[in-house]
Protein backbone atom coordinates (compact mmCIF):
# COMPACT_ATOMS: atom_id res chain seq x y z
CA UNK A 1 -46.84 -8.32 -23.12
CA UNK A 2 -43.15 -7.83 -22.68
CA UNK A 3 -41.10 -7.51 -26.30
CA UNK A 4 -37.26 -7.63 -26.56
CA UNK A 5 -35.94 -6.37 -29.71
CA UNK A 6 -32.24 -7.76 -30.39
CA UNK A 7 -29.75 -6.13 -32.54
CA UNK A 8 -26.19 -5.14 -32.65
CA UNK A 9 -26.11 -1.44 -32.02
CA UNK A 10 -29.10 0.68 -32.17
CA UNK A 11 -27.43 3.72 -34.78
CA UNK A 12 -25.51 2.70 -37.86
CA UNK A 13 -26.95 0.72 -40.61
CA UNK A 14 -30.37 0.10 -42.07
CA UNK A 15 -31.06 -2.67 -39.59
CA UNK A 16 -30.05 -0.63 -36.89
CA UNK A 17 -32.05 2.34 -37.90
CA UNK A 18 -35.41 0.08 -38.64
CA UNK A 19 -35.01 -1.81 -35.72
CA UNK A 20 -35.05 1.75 -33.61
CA UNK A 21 -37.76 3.13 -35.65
CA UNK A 22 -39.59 0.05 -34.62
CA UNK A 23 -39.14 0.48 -31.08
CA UNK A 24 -40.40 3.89 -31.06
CA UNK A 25 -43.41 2.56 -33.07
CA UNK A 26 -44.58 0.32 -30.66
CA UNK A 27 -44.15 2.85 -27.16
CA UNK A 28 -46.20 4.83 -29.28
CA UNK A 29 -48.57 1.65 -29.32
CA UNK A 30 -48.33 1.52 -25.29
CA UNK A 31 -46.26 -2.22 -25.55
CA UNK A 32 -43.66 -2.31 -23.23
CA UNK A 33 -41.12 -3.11 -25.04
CA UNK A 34 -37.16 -2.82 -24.70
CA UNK A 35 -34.22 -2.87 -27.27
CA UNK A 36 -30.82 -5.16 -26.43
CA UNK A 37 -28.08 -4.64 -28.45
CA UNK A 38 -23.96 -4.83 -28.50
CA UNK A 39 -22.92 -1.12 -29.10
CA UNK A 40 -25.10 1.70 -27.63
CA UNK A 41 -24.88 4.58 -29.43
CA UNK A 42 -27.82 6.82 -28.90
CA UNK A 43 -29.12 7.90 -25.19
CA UNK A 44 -32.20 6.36 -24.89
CA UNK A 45 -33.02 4.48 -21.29
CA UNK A 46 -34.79 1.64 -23.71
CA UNK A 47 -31.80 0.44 -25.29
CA UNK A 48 -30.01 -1.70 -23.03
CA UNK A 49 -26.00 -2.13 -23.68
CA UNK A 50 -24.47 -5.79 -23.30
CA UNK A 51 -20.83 -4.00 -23.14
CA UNK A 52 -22.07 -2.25 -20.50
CA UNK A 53 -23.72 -4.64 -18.63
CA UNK A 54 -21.50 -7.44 -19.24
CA UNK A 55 -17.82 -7.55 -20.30
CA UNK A 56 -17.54 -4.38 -21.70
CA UNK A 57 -15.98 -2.82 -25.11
CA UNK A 58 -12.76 -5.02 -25.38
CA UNK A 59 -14.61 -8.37 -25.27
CA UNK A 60 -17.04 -6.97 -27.63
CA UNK A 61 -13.79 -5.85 -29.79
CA UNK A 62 -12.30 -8.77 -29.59
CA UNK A 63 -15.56 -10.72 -30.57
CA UNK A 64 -15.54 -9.09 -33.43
CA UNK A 65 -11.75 -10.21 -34.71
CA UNK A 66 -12.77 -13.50 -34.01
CA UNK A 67 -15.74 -13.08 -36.42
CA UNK A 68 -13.71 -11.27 -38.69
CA UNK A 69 -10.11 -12.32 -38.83
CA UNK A 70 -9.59 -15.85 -40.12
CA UNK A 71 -12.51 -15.17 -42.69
CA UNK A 72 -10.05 -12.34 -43.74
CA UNK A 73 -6.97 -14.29 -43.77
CA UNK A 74 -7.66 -17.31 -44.87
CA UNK A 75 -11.26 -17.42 -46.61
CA UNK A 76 -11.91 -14.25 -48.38
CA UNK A 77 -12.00 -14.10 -51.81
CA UNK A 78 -11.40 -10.82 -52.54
CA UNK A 79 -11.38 -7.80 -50.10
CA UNK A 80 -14.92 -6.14 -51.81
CA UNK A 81 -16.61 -9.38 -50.01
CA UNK A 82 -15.15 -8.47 -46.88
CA UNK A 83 -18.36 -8.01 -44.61
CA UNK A 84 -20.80 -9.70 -47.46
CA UNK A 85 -20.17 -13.20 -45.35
CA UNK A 86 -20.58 -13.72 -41.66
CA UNK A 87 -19.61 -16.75 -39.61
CA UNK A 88 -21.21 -16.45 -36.86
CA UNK A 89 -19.00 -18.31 -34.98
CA UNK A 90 -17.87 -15.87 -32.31
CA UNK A 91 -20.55 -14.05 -29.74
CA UNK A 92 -22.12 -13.36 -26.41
CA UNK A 93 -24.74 -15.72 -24.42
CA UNK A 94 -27.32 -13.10 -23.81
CA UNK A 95 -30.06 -15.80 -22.46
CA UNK A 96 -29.33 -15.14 -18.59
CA UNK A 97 -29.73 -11.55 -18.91
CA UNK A 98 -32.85 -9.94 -16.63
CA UNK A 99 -34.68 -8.55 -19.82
CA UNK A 100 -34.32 -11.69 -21.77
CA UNK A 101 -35.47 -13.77 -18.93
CA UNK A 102 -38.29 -11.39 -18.24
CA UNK A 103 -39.61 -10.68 -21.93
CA UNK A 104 -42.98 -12.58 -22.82
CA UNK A 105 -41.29 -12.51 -26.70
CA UNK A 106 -37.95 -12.30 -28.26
CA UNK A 107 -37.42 -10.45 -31.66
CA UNK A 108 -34.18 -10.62 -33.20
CA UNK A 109 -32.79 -8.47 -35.63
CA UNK A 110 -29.53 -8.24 -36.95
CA UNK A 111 -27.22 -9.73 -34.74
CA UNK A 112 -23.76 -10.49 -36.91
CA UNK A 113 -20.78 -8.35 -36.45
CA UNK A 114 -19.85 -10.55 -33.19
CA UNK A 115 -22.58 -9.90 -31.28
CA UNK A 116 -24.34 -13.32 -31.23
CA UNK A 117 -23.23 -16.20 -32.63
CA UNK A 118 -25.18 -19.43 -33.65
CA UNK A 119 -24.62 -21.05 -30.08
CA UNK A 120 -25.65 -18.15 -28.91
CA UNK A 121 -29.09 -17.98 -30.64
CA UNK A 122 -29.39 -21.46 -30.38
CA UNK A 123 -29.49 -20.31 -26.63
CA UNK A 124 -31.84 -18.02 -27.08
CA UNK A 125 -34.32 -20.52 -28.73
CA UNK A 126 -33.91 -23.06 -26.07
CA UNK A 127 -35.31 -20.74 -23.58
CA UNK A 128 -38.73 -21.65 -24.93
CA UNK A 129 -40.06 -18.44 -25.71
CA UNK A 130 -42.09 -17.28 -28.71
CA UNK A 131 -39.33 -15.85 -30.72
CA UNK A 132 -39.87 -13.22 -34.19
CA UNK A 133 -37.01 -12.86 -36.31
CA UNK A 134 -37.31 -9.59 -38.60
CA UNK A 135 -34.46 -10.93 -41.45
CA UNK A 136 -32.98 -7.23 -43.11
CA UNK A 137 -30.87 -9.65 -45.41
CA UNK A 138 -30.60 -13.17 -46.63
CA UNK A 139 -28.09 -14.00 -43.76
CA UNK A 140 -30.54 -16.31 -41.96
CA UNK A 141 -31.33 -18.84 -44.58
CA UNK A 142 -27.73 -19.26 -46.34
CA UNK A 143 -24.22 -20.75 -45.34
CA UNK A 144 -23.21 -17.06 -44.51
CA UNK A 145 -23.51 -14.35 -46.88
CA UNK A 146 -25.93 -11.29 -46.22
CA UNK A 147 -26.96 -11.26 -50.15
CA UNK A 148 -26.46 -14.46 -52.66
CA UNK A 149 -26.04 -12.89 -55.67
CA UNK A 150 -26.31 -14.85 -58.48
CA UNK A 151 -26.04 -18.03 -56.37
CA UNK A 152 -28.89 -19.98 -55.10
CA UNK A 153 -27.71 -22.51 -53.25
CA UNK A 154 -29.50 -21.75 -50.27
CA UNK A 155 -32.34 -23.89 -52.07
CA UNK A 156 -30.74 -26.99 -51.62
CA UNK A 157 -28.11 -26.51 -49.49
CA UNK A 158 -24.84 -24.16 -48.89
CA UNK A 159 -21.29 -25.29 -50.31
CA UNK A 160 -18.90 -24.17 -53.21
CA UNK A 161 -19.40 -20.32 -52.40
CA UNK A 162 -18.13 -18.09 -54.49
CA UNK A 163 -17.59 -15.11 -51.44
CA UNK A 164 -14.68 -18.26 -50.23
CA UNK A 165 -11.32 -18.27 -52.02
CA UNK A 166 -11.12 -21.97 -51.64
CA UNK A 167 -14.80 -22.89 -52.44
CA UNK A 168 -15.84 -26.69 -52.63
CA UNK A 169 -18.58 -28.97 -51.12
CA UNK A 170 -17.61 -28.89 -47.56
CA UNK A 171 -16.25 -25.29 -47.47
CA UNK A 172 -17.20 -22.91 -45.20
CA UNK A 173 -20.92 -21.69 -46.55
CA UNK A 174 -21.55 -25.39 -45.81
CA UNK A 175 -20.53 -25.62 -42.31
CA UNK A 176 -22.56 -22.38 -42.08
CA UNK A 177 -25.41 -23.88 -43.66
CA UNK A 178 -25.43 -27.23 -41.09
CA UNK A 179 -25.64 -25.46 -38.08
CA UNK A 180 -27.94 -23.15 -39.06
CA UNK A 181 -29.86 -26.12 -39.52
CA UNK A 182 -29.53 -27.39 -36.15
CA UNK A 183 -30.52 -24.37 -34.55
CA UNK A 184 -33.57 -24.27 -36.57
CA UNK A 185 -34.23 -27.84 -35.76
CA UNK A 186 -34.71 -26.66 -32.44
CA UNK A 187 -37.20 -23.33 -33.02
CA UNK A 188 -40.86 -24.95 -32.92
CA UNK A 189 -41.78 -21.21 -31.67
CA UNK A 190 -40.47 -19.28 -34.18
CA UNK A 191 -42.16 -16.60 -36.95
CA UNK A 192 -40.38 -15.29 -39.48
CA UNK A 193 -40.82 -11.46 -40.71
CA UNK A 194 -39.36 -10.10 -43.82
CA UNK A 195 -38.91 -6.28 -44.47
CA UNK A 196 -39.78 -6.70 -48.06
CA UNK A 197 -41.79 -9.34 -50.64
CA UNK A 198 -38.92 -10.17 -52.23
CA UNK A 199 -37.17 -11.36 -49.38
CA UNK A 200 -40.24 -13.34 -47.96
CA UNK A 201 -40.47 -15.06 -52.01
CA UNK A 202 -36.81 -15.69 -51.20
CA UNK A 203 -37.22 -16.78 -47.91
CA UNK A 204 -40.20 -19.34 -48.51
CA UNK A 205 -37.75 -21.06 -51.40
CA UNK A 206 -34.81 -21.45 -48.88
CA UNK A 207 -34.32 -25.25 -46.78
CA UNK A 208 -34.08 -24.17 -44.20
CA UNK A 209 -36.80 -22.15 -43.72
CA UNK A 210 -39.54 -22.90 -45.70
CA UNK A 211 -41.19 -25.08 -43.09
CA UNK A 212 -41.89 -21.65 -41.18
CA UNK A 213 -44.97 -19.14 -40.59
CA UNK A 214 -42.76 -16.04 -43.12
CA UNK A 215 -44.78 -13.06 -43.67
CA UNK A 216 -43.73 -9.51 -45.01
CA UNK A 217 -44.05 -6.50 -42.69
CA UNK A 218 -42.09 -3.06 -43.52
CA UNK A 219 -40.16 -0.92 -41.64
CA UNK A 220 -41.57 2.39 -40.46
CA UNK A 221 -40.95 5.85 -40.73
CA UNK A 222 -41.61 8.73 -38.74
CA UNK A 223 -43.67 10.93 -41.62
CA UNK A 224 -43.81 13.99 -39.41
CA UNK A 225 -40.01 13.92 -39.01
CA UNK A 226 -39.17 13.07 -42.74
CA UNK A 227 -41.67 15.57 -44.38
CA UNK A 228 -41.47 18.25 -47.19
CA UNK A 229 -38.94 21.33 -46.17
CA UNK A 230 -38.70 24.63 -47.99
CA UNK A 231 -36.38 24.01 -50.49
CA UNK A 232 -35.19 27.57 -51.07
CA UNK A 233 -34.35 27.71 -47.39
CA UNK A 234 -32.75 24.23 -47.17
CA UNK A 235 -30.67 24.96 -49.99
CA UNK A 236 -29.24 28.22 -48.63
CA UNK A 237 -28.91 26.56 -45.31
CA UNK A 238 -26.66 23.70 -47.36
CA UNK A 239 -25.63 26.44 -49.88
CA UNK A 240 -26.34 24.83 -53.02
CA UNK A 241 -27.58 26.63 -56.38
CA UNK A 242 -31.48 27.76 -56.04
CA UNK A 243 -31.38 27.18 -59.43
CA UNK A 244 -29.95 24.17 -60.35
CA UNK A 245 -31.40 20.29 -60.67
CA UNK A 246 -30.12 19.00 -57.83
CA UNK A 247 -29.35 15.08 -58.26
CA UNK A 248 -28.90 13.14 -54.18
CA UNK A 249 -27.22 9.98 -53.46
CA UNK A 250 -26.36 8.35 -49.79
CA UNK A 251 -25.43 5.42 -48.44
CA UNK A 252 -24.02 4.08 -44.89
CA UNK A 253 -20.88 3.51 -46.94
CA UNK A 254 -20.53 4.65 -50.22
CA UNK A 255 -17.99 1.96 -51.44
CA UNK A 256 -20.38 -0.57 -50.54
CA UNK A 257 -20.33 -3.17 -53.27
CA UNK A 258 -24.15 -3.33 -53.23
CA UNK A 259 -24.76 0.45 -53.44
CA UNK A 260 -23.85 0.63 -57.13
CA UNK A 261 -21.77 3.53 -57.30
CA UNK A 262 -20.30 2.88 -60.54
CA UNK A 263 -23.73 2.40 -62.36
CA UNK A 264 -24.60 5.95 -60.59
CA UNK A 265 -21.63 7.34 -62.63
CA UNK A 266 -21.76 5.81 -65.72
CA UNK A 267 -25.98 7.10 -65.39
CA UNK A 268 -24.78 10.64 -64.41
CA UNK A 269 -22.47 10.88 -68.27
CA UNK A 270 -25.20 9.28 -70.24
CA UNK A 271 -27.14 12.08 -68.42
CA UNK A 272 -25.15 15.21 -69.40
CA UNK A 273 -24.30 14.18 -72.92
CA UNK A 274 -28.07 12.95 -73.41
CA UNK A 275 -29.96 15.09 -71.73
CA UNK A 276 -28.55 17.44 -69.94
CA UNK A 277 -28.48 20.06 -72.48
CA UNK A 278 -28.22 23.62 -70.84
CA UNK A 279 -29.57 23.12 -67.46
CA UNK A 280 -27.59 23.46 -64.74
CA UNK A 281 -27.03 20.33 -62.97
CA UNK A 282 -25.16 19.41 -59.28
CA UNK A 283 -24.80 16.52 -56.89
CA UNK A 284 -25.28 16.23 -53.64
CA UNK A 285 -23.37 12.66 -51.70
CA UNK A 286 -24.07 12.00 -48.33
CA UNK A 287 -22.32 8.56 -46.49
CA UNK A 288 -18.80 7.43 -45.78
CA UNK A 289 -16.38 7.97 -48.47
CA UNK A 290 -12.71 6.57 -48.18
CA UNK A 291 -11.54 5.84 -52.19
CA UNK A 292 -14.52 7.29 -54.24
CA UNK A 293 -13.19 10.36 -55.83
CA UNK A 294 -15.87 12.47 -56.72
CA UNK A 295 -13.90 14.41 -59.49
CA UNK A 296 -15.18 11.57 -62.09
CA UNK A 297 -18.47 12.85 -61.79
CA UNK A 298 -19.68 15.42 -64.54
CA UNK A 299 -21.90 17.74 -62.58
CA UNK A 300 -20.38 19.73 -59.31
CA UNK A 301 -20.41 17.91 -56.23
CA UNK A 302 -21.24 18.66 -52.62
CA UNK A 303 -19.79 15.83 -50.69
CA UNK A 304 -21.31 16.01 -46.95
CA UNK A 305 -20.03 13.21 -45.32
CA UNK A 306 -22.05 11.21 -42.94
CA UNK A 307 -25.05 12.41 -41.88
CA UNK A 308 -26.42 11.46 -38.25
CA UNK A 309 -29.04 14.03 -37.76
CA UNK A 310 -32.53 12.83 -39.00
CA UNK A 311 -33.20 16.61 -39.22
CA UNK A 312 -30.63 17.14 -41.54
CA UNK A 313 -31.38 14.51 -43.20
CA UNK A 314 -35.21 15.49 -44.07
CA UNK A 315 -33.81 18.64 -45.11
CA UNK A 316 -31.19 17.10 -47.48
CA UNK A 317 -33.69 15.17 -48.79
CA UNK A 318 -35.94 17.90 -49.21
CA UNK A 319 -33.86 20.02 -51.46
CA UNK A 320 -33.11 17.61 -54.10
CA UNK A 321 -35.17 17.14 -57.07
CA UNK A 322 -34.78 13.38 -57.06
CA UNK A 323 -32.70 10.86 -55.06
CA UNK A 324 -30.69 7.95 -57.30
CA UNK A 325 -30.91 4.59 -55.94
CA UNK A 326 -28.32 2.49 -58.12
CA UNK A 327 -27.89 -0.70 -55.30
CA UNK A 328 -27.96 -3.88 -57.02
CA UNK A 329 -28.91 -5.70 -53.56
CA UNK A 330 -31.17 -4.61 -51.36
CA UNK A 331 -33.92 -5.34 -48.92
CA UNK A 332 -36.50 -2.23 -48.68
CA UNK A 333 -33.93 0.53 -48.37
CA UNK A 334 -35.04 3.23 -45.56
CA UNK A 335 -33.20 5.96 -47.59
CA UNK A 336 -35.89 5.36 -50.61
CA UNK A 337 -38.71 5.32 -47.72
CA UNK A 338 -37.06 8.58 -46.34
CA UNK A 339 -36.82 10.39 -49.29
CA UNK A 340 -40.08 9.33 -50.50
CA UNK A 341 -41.69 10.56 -47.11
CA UNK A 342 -39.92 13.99 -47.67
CA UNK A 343 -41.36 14.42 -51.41
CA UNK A 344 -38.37 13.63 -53.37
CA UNK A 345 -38.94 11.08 -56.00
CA UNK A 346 -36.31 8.51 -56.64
CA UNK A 347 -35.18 6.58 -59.54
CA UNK A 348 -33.66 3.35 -58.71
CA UNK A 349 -32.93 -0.17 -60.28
CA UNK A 350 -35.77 -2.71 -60.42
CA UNK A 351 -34.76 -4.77 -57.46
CA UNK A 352 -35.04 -6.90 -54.41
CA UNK A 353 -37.32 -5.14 -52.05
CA UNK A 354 -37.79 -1.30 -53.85
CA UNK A 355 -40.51 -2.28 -55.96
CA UNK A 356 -42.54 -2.17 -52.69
CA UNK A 357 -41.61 1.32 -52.63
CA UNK A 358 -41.80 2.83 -55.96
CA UNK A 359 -44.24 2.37 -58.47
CA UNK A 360 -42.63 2.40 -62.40
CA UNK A 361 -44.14 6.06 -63.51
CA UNK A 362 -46.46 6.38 -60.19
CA UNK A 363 -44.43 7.85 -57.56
CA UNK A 364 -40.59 7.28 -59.33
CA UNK A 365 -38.68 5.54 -61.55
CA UNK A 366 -37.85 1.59 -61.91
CA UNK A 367 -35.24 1.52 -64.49
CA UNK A 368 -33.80 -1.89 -65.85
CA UNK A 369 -31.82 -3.93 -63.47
CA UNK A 370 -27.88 -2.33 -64.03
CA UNK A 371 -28.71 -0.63 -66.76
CA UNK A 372 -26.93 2.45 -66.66
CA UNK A 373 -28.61 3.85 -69.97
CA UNK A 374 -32.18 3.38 -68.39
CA UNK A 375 -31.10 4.82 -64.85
CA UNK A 376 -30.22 8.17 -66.86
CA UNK A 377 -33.53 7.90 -68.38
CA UNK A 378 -35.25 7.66 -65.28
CA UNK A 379 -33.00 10.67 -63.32
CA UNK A 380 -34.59 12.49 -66.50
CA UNK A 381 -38.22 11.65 -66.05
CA UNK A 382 -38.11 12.15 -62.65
CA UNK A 383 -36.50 15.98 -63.52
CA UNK A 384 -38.88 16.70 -65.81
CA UNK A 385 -41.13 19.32 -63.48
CA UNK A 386 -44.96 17.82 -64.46
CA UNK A 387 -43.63 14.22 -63.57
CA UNK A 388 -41.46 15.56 -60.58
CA UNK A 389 -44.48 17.38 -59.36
CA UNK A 390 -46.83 14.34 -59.64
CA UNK A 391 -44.38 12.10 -58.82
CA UNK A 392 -43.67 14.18 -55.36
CA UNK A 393 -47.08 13.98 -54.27
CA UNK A 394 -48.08 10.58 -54.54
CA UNK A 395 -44.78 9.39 -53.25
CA UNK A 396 -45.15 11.36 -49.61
CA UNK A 397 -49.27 10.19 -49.93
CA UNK A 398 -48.02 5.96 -50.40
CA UNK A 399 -45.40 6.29 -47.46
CA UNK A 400 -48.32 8.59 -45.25
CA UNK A 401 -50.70 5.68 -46.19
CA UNK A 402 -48.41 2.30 -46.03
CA UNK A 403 -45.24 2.87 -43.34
CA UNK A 404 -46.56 5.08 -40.66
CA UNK A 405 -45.87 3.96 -37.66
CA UNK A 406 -48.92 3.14 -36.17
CA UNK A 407 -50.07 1.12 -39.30
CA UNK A 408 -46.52 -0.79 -39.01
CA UNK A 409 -46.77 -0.95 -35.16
CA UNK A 410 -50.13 -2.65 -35.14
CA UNK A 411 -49.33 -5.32 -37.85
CA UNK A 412 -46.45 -6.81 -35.38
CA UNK A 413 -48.92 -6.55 -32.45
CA UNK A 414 -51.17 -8.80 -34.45
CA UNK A 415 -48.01 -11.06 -34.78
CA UNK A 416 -46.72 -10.47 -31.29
CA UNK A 417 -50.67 -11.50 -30.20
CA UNK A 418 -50.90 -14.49 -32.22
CA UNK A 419 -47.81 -16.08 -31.41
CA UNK A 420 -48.97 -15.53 -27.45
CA UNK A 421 -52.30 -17.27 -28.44
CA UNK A 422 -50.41 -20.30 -30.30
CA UNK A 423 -47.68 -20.84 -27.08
CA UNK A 424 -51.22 -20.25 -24.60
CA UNK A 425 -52.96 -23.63 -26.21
């Protein structure tokens, strides 16, 4: 059994970073499998690069204006829904390629960005091969945004969107939306896997795709990798007080619409003039930052940037007393499985996919969908030592149990097996 994983890059993003994860999973599992993507970032002799196998960087730049550009120029709302909506409409045919043509199944991932576009997936199906697509957003069933929001037009059918400046019943989203269904018109081989519940409830209540097998499976996690550090060493290392409560938040970007940034502030006030009292309190951000400036919050901050190191990262992890999830979209967020896996509980907002993760009062803290007053409540609980100490434990035991990567592995063998049976008969 020969497995192709598809996705844009393979470092740089959740989907990225699960999709990896994955691919380590199943060579662990003995599948021979192989990873495609646009941008290779990471050395790894699995991972094959279509820039450097066929056109190189400046067609894959230039794919990526064409995505990009006239959305900007001319459709855009707003610039905060910048990358929320994807056309699609501007890509590479990937079919002829020797590992496409030679894999017994095709997975996509996440593909948008300019690296394959509708024709070019439609391509992909019409090579007649049992294909899995893991969705890591909403993308797949809607006229082009990655999360809906409030909307849920993706029920019916896509049209007056409110990403589009212009929005009516023939706009963009609904051009999206038709030839998404054509290309699903032509997938009679096709399995759906969500990352979360929530997106597979979502999924099943979509047009276009709730004619399809959709079943959840998670991402993994290395747990030996993201496991409990010393924290009095990792702080020195990272020089922040041995003393203090020490409060974490990261993101791939930290402007990120989704991530919920100015919840996390408004929590982090409520927090000090709550419950604070005398205990000494400091932050620790991790992620790109271009505008946020930190000096609104009302604890010190150490601002580290992006961090690329998975060592690091366990050890950043490691040293906080709990990690603040404050995204108001999300699928199952690897941060909240990373953290978890290292001991740190997290308090987040009740949410897409991180109920899947934490358990309200178990392992963490589900506080009230943007409710900034009930965030600071849960940053507190999670603080106080006899919940932090409980909390700690069972969170590393649920990701040990549930996301390891042999347990993860062996559900999409089952999948990858099944679908072989079904195409066999």
């Amino acid at each position: 059994m020969k497995v192709a994983l598809i996705n844009t890059s393979d470092a740089g993003g959740g989907a990225a970073e699960a999709c990896m994860r994955l691919l380590k999973a199943l060579q662990l599992q003995a599948v021979d499998v192989t990873m495609v993507v646009e941008h290779k970032k990471r050395n790894d002799p699995a991972v094959h690069s279509v820039e450097q196998v066929m056109f190189g960087r400046l067609r894959s730049k230039i794919n990526f204006f064409r995505e990009r550009i006239p959305f900007m120029l001319f459709r855009e709302r707003d610039p905060s829904v910048r990358f929320a909506f994807s056309t699609a409409n501007a890509g590479t045919d990937i079919s002829k390629l020797d590992v496409i043509q030679q894999a017994d199944i095709i997975h996509l991932h996440w593909t948008n960005s300019g690296f394959l576009s509708i024709a070019d997936i439609k391509k992909l199906i019409a090579l007649n091969k049992p294909i899995v697509w893991t969705l890591h957003d909403m993308w797949v069933f809607t006229g082009g945004c990655h999360y809906s929001g409030p909307c849920n037009h993706f029920k019916n059918q896509c049209g007056n969107c409110y990403f589009l400046r212009d929005p009516e019943d023939d706009d963009l989203s609904h051009d999206g939306w038709l030839r998404k269904k054509d290309m699903l018109s032509f997938a009679k081989n096709l399995s759906v896997v969500t990352c979360s519940n929530w997106l597979a409830g979502v999924a099943k209540q979509s047009t276009l795709l709730q004619t399809f097998s959709i079943q959840a499976i998670p991402n993994p996690i290395d747990t030996m990798l993201f496991s409990p550090k010393n924290k009095a060493a990792v702080r020195a290392k990272w020089r922040v007080d041995p003393s203090a409560k020490v409060i974490l938040f990261g993101a791939a970007n930290i402007n990120d619409r989704r991530k919920g940034i100015i919840y996390l502030v408004e929590a982090l006030q409520i927090l000090k003039d709550k419950y604070a009292g005398d205990t000494p309190m400091e932050i620790v951000i991790f992620g790109k930052n271009k505008h946020f400036d930190t000096s609104v919050l009302p604890f010190p901050v150490h601002q580290l940037n992006t961090i690329t190191s998975p060592a690091d990262l366990a050890e950043i992890y490691s040293m906080a007393d709990v990690f603040v999830s404050p995204s108001v979209e999300d699928n199952l967020p690897n941060m909240i499985m990373e953290a978890m896996s290292c001991g740190t509980p997290v308090a987040a907002f009740n949410t897409g996919g991180i109920p899947d993760l934490i358990d309200h009062k178990v392992n963490g803290y589900l506080a009230e969908f943007k409710s900034s007053a009930d965030l600071a409540e849960g940053i507190n609980n999670v603080l106080n030592v006899e919940n932090h100490n409980k909390y700690a434990a069972i969170a590393r035991n649920k990701v040990e149990q549930m996301f390891n990567n042999e347990k993860v592995a062996g559900q999409y063998i089952d999948l990858y097996r099944s679908v072989l049976n079904r195409v066999s008969v």
